[in-house]
PDB file of N, CA and C in Angstrom:
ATOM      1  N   UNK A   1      36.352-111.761  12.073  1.00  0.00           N
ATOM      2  CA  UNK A   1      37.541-111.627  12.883  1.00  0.00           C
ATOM      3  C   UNK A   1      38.448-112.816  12.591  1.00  0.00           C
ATOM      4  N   UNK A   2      39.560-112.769  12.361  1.00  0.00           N
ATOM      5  CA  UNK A   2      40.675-114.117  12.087  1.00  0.00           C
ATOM      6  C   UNK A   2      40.685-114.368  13.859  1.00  0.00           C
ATOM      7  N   UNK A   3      41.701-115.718  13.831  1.00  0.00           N
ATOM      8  CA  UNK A   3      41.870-116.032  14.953  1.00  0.00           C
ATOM      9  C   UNK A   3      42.840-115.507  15.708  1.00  0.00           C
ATOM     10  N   UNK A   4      43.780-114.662  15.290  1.00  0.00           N
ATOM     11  CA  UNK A   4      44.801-113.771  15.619  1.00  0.00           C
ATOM     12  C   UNK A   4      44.203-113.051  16.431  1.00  0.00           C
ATOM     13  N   UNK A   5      43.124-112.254  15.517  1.00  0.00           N
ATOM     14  CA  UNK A   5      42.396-111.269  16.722  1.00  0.00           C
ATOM     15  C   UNK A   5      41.500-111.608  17.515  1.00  0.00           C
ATOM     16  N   UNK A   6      41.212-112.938  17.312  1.00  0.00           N
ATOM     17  CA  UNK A   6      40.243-113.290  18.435  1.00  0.00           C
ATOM     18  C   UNK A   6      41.375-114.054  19.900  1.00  0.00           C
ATOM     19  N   UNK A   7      42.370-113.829  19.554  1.00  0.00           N
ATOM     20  CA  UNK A   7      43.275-114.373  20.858  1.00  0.00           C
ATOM     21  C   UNK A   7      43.607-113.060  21.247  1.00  0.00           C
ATOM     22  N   UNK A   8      43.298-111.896  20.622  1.00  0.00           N
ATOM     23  CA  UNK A   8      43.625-110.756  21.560  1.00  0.00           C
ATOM     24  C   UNK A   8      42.675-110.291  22.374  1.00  0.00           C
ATOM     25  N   UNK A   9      41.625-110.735  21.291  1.00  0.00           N
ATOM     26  CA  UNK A   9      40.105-110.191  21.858  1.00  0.00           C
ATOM     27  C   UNK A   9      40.221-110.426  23.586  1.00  0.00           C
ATOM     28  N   UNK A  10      40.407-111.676  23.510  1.00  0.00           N
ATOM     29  CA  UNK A  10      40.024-112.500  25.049  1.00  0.00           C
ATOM     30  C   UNK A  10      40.959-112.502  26.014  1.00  0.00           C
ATOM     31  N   UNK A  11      42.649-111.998  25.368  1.00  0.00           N
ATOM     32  CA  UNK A  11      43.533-111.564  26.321  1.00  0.00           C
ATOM     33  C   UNK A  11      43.329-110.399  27.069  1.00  0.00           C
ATOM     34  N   UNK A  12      42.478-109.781  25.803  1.00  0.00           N
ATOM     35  CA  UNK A  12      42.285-108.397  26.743  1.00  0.00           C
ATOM     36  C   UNK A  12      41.124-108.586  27.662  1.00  0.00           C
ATOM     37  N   UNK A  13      40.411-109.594  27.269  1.00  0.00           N
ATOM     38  CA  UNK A  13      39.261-109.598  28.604  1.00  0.00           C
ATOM     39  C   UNK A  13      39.598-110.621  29.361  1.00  0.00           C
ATOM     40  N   UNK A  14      40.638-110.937  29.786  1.00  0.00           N
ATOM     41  CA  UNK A  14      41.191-111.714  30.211  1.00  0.00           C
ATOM     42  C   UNK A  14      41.827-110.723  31.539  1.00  0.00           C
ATOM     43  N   UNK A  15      42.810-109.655  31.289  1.00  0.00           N
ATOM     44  CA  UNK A  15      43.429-108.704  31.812  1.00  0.00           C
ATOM     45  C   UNK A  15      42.368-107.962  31.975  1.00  0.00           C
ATOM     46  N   UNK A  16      40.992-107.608  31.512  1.00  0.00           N
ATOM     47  CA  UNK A  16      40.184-106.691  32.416  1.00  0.00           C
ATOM     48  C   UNK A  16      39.470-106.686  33.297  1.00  0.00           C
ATOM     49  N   UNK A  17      38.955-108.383  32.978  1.00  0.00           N
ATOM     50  CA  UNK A  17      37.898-108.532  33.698  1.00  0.00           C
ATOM     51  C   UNK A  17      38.097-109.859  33.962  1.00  0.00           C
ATOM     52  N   UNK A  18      38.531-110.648  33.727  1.00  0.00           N
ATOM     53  CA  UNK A  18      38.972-111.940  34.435  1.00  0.00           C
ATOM     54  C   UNK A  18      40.295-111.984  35.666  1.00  0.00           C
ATOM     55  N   UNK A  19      40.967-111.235  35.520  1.00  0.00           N
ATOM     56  CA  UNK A  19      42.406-110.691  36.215  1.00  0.00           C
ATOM     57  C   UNK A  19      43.049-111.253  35.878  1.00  0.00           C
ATOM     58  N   UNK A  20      43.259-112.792  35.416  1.00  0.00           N
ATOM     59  CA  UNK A  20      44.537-113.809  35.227  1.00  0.00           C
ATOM     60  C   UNK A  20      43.419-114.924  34.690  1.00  0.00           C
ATOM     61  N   UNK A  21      44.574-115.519  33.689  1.00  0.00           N
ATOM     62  CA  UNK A  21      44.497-116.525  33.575  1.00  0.00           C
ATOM     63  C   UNK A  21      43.790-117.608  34.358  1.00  0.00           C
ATOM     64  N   UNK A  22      43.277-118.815  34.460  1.00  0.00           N
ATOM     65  CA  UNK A  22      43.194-119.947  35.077  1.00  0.00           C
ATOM     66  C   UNK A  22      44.604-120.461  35.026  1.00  0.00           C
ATOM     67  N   UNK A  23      45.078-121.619  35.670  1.00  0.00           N
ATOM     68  CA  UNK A  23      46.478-122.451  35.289  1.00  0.00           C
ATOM     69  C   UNK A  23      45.661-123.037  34.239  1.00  0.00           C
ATOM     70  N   UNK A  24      46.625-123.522  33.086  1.00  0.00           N
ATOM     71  CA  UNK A  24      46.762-124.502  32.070  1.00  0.00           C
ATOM     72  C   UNK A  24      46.076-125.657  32.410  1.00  0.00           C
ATOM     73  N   UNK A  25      46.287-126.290  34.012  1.00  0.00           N
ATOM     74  CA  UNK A  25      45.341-127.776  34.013  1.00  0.00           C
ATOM     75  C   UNK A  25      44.158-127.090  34.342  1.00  0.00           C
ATOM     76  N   UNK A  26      43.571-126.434  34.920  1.00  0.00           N
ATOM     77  CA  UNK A  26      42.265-126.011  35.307  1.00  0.00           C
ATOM     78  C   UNK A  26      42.060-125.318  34.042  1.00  0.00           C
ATOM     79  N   UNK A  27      42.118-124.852  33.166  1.00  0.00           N
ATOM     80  CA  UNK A  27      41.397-124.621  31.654  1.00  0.00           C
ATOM     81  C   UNK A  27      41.147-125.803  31.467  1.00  0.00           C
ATOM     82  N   UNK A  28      42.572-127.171  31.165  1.00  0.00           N
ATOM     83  CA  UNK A  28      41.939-128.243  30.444  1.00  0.00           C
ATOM     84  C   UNK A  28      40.870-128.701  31.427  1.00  0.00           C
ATOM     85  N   UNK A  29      40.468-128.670  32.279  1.00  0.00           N
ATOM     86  CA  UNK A  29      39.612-129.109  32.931  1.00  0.00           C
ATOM     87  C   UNK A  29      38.365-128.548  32.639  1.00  0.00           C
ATOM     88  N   UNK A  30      38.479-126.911  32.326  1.00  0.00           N
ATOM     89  CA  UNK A  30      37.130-126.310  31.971  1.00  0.00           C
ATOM     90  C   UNK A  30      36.841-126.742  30.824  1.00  0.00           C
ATOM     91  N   UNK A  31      37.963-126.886  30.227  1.00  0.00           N
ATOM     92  CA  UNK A  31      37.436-127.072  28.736  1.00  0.00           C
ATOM     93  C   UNK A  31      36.868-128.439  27.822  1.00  0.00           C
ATOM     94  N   UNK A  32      37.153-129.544  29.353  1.00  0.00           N
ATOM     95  CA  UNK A  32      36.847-131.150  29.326  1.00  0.00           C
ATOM     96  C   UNK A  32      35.043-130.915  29.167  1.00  0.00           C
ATOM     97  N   UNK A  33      34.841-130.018  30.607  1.00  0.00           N
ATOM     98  CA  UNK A  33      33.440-130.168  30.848  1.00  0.00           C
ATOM     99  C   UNK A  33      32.655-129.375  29.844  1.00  0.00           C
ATOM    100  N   UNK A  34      33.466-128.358  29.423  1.00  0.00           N
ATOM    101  CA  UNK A  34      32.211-127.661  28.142  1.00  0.00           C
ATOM    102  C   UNK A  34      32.144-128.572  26.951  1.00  0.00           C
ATOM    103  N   UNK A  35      33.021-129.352  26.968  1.00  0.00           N
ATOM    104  CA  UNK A  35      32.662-130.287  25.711  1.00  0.00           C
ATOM    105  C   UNK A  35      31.720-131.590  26.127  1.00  0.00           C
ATOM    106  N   UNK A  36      31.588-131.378  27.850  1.00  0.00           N
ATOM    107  CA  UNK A  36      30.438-132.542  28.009  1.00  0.00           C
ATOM    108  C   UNK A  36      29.525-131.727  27.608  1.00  0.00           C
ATOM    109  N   UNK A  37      29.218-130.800  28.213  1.00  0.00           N
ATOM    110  CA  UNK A  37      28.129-129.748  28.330  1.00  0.00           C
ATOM    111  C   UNK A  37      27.755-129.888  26.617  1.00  0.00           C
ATOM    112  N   UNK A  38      28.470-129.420  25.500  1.00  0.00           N
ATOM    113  CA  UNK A  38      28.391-129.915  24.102  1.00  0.00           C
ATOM    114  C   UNK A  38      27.742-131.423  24.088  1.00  0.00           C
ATOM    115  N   UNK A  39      28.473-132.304  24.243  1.00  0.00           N
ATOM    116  CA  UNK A  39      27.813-133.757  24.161  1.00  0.00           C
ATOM    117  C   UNK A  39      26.451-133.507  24.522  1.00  0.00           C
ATOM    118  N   UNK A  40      26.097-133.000  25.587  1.00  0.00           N
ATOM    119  CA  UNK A  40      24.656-133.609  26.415  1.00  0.00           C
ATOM    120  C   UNK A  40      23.875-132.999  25.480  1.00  0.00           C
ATOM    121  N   UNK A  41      24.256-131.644  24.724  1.00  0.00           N
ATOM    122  CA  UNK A  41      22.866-131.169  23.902  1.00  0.00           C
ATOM    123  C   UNK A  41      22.959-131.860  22.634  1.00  0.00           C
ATOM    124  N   UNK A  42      24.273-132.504  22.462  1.00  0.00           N
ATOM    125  CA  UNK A  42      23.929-133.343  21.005  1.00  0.00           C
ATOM    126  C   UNK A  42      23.496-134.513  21.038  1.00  0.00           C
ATOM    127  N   UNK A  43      23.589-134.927  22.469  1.00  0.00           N
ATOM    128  CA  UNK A  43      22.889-136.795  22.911  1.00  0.00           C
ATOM    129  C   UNK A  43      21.310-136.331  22.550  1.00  0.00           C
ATOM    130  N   UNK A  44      20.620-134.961  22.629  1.00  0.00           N
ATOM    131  CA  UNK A  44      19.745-134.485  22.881  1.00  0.00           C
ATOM    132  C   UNK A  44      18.986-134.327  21.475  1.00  0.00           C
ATOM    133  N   UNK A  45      19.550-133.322  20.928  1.00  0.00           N
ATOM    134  CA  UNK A  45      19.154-132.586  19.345  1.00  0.00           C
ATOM    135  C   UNK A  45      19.273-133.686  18.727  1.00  0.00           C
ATOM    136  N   UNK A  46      20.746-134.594  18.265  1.00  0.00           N
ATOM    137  CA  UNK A  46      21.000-135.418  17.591  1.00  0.00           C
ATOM    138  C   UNK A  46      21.104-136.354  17.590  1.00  0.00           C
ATOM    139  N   UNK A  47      20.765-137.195  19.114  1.00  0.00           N
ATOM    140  CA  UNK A  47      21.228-138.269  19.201  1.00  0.00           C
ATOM    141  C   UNK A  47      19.635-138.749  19.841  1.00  0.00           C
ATOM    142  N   UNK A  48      18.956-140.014  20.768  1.00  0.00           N
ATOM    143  CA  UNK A  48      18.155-140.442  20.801  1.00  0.00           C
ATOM    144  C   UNK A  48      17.473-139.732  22.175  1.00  0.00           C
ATOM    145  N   UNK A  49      18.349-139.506  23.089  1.00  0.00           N
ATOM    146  CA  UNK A  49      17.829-138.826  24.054  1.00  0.00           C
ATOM    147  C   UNK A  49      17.021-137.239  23.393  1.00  0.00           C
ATOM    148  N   UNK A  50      15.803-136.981  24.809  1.00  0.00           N
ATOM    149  CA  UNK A  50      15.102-135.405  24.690  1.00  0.00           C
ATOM    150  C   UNK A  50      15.196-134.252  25.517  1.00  0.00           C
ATOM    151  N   UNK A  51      14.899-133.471  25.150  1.00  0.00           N
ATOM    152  CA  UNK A  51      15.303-132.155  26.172  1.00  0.00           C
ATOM    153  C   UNK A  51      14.038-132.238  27.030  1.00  0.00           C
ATOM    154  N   UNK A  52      14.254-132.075  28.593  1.00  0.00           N
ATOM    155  CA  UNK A  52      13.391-131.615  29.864  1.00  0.00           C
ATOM    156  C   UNK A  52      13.210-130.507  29.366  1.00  0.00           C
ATOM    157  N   UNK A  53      11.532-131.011  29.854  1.00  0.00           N
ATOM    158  CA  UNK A  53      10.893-129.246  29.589  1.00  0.00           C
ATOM    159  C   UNK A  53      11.833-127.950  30.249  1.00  0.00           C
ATOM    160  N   UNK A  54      11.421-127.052  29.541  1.00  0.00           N
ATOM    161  CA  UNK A  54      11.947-126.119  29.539  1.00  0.00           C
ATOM    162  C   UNK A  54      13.996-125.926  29.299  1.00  0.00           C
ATOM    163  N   UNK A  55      14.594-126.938  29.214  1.00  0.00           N
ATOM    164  CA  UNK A  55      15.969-126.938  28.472  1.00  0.00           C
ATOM    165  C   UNK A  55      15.636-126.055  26.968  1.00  0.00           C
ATOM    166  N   UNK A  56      16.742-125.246  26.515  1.00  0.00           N
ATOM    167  CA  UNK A  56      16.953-124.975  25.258  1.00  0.00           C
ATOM    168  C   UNK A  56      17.594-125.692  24.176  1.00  0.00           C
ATOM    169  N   UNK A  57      16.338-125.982  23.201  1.00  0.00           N
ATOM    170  CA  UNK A  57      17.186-126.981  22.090  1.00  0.00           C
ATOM    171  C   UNK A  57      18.599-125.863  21.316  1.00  0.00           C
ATOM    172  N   UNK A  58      18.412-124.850  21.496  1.00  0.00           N
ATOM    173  CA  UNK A  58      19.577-123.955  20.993  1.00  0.00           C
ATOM    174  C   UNK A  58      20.654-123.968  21.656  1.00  0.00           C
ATOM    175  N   UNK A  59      20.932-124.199  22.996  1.00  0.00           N
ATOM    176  CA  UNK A  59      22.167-124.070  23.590  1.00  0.00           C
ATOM    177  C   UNK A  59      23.300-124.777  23.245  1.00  0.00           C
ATOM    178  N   UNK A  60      23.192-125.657  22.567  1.00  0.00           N
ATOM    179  CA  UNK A  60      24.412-126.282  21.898  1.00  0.00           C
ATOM    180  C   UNK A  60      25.566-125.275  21.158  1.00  0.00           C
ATOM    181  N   UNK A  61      24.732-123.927  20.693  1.00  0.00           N
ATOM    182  CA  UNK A  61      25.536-122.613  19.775  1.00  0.00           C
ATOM    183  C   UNK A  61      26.557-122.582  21.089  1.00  0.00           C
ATOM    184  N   UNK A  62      25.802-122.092  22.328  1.00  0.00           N
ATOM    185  CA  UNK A  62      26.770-121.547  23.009  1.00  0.00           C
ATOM    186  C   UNK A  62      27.723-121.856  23.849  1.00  0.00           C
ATOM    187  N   UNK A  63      27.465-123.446  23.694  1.00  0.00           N
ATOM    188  CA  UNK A  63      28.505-124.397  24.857  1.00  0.00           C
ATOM    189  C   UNK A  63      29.958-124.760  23.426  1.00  0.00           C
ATOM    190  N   UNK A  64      29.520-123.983  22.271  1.00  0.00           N
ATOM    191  CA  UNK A  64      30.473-123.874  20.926  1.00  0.00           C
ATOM    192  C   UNK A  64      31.381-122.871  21.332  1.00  0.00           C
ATOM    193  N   UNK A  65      30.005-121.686  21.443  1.00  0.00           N
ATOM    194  CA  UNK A  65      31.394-120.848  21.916  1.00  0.00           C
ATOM    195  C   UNK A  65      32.109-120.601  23.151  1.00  0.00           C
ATOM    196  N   UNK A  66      31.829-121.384  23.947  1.00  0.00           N
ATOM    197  CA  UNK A  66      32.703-121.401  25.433  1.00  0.00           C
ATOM    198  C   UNK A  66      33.575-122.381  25.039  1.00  0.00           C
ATOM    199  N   UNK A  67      33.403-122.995  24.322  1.00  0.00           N
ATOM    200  CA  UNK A  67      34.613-124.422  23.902  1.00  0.00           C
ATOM    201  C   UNK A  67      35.487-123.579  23.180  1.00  0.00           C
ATOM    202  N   UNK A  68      35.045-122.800  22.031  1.00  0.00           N
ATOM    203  CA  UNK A  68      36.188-122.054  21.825  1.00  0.00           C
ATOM    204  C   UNK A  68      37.274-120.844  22.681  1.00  0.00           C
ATOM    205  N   UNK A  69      35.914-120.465  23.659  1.00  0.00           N
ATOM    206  CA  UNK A  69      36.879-119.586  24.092  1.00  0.00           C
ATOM    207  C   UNK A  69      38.008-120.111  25.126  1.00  0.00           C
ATOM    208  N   UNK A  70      37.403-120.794  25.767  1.00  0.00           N
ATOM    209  CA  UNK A  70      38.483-122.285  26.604  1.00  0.00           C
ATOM    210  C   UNK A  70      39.744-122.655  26.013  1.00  0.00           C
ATOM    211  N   UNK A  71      39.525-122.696  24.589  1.00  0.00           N
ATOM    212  CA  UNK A  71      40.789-123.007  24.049  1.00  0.00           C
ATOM    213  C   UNK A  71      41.583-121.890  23.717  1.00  0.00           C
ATOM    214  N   UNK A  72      40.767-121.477  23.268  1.00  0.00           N
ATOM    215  CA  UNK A  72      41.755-119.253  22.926  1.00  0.00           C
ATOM    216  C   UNK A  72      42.885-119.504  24.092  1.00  0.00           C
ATOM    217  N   UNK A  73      41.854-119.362  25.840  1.00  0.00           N
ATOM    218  CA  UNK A  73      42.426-119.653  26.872  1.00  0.00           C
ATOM    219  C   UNK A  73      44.302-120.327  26.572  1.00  0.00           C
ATOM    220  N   UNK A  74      43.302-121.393  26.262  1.00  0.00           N
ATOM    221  CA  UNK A  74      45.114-122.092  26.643  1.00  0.00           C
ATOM    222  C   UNK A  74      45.691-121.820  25.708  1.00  0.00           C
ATOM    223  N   UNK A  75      45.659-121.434  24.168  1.00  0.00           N
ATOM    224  CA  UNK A  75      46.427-120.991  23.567  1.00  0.00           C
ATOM    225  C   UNK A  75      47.503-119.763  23.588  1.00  0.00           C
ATOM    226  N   UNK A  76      46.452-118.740  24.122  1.00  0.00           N
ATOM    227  CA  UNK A  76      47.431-117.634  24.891  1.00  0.00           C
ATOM    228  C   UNK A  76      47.984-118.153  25.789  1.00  0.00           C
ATOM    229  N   UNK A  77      48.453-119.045  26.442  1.00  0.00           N
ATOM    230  CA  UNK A  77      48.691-119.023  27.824  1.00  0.00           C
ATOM    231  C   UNK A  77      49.858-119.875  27.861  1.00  0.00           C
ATOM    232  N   UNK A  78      49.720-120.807  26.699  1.00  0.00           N
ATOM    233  CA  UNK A  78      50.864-121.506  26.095  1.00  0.00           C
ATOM    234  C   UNK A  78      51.779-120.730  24.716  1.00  0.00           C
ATOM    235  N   UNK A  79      51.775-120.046  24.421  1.00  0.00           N
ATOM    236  CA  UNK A  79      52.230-119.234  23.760  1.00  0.00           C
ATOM    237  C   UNK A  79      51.470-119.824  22.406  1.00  0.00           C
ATOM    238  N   UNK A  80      51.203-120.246  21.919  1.00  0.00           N
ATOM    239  CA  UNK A  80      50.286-121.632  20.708  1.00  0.00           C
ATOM    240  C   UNK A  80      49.412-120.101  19.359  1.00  0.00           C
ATOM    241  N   UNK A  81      50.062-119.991  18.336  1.00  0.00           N
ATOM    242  CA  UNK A  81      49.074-119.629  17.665  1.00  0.00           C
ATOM    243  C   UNK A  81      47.965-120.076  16.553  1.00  0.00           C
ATOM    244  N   UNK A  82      46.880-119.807  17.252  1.00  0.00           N
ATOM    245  CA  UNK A  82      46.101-120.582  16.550  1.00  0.00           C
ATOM    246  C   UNK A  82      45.685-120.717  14.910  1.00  0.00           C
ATOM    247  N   UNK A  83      46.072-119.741  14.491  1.00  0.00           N
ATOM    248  CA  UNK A  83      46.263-119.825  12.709  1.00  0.00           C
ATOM    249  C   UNK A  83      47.143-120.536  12.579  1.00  0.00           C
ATOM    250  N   UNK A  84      48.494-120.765  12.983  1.00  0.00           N
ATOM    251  CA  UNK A  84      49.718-121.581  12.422  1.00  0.00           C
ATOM    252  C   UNK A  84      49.669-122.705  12.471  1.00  0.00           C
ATOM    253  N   UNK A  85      48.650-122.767  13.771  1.00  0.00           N
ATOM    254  CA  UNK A  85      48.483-124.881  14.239  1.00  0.00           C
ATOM    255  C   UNK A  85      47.252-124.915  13.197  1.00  0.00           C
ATOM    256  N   UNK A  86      46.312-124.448  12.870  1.00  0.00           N
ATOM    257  CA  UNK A  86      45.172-124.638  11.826  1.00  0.00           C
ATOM    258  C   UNK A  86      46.040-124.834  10.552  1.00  0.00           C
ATOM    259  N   UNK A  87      46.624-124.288  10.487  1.00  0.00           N
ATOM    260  CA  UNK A  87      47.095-123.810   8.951  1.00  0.00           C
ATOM    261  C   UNK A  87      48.297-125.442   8.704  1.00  0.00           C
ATOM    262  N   UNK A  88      48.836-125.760   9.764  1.00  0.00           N
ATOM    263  CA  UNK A  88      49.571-126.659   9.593  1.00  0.00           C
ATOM    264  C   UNK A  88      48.658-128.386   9.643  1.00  0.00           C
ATOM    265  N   UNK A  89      47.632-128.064  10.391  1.00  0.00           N
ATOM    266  CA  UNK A  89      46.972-129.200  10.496  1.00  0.00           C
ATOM    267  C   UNK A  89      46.060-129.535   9.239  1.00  0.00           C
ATOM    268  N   UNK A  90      45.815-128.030   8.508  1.00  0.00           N
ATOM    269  CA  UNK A  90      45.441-128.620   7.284  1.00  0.00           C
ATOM    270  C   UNK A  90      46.258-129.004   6.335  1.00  0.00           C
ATOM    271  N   UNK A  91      47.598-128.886   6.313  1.00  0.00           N
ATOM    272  CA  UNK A  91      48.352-129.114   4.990  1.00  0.00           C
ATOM    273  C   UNK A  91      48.512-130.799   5.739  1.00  0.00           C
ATOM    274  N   UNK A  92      48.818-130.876   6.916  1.00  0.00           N
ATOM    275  CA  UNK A  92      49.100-132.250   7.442  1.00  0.00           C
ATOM    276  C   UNK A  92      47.891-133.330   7.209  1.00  0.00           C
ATOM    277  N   UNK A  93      46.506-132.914   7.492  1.00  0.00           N
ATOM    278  CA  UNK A  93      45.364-133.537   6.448  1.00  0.00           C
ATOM    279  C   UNK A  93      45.280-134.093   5.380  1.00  0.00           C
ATOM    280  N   UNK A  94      45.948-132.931   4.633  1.00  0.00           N
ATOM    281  CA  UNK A  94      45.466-132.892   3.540  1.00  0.00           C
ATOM    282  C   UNK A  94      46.655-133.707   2.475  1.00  0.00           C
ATOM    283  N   UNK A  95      47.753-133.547   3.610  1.00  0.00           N
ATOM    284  CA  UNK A  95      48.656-134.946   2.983  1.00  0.00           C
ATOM    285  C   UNK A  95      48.098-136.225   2.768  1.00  0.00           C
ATOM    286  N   UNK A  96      48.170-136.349   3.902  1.00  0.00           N
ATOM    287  CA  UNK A  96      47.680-137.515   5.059  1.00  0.00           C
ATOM    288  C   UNK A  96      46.265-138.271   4.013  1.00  0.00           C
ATOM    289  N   UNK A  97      45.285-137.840   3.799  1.00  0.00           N
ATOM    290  CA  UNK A  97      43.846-137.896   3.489  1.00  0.00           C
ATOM    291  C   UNK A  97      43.942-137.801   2.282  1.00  0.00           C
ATOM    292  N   UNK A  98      44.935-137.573   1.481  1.00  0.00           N
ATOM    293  CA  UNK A  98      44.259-136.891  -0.233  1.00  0.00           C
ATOM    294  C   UNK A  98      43.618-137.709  -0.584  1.00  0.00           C
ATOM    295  N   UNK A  99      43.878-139.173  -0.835  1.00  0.00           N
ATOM    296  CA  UNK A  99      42.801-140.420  -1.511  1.00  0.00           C
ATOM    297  C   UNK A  99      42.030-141.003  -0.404  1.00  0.00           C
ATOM    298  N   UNK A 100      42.211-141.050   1.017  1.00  0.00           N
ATOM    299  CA  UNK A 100      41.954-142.093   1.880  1.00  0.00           C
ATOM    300  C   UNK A 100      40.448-141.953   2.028  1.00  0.00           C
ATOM    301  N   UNK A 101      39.804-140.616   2.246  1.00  0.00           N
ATOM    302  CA  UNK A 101      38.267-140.572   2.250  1.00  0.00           C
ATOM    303  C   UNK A 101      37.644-140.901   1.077  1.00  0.00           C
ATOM    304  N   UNK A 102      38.338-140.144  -0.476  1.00  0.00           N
ATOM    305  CA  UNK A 102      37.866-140.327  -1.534  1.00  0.00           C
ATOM    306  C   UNK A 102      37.238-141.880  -2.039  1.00  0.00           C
ATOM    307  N   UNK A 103      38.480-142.718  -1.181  1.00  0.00           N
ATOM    308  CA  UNK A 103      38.498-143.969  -1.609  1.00  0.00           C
ATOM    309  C   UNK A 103      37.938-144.939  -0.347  1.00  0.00           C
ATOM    310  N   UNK A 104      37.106-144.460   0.373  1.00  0.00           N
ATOM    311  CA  UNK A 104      36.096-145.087   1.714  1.00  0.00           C
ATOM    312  C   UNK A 104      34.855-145.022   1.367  1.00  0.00           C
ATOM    313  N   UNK A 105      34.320-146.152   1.117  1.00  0.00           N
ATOM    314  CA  UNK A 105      32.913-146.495   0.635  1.00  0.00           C
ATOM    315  C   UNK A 105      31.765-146.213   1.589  1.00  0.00           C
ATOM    316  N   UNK A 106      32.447-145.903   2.862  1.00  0.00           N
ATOM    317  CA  UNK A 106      31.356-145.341   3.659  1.00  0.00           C
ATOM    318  C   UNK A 106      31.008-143.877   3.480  1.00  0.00           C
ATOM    319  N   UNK A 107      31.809-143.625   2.796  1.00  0.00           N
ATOM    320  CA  UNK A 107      31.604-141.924   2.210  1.00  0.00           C
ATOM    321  C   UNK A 107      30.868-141.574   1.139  1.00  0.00           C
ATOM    322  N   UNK A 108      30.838-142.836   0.644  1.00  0.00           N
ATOM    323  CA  UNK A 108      30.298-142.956  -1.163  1.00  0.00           C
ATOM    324  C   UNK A 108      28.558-142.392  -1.315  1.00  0.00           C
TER     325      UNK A 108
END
C-alpha cells in the first residue's frame, strides 16, 4: 500500500468507527506516549533493561504501528501529505548529507 492509500485507509476508519478525529493537540499527545510505549520495549529488547515475566518481547512491532497510525492521524487532519513531506525530506537529506556521513569515522 503507498502512503496515499494508507491516509485513506484510516480516514475511512476514522469516519466509521472512530466518528471524528481527536483535536490535533490530543493526537500529539497520543502520539508522544506511543513513542514512550516504543522506548520502553527498546530500553528492554535493546537496551540494558528486561522484560517482566510475562511482557511480550514482540510488542515493539505494534507500538510501530500505532506510531504510525497516530501520525496518518494528524496528517489527515492537517491537510499534510505524507509522500510529498517523505519525498521532500529525502531530496533535503540527501543534499544536506551527500559527504557528511560518508566522511564520519564513526560510520567507518
Amino acid at each position: 500500500m503507498t502512503l496515499q492509500q494508507a491516509q485513506e485507509i484510516v480516514d475511512q476508519y476514522i469516519q466509521e468507527v472512530g466518528v471524528k478525529y481527536f483535536s490535533e493537540l490530543t493526537n500529539l499527545a497520543i502520539l508522544n506516549e506511543e513513542v514512550g510505549e516504543l522506548s520502553r520495549h527498546f530500553a528492554r529488547r535493546f537496551g540494558d533493561q528486561s522484560y517482566k515475566e510475562g511482557e511480550d518481547p514482540e510488542g515493539y512491532r505494534g507500538e510501530i504501528g500505532d506510531i504510525l497510525f497516530v501520525l496518518i492521524c494528524i496528517a489527515n487532519q492537517t491537510g499534510v501529505s505524507l509522500e510529498e513531506e517523505l519525498r521532500k525530506t529525502i531530496e533535503k537529506n540527501t543534499k544536506r548529507d551527500k559527504k557528511r556521513h560518508r566522511n564520519n569515522p564513526k560510520l567507518q
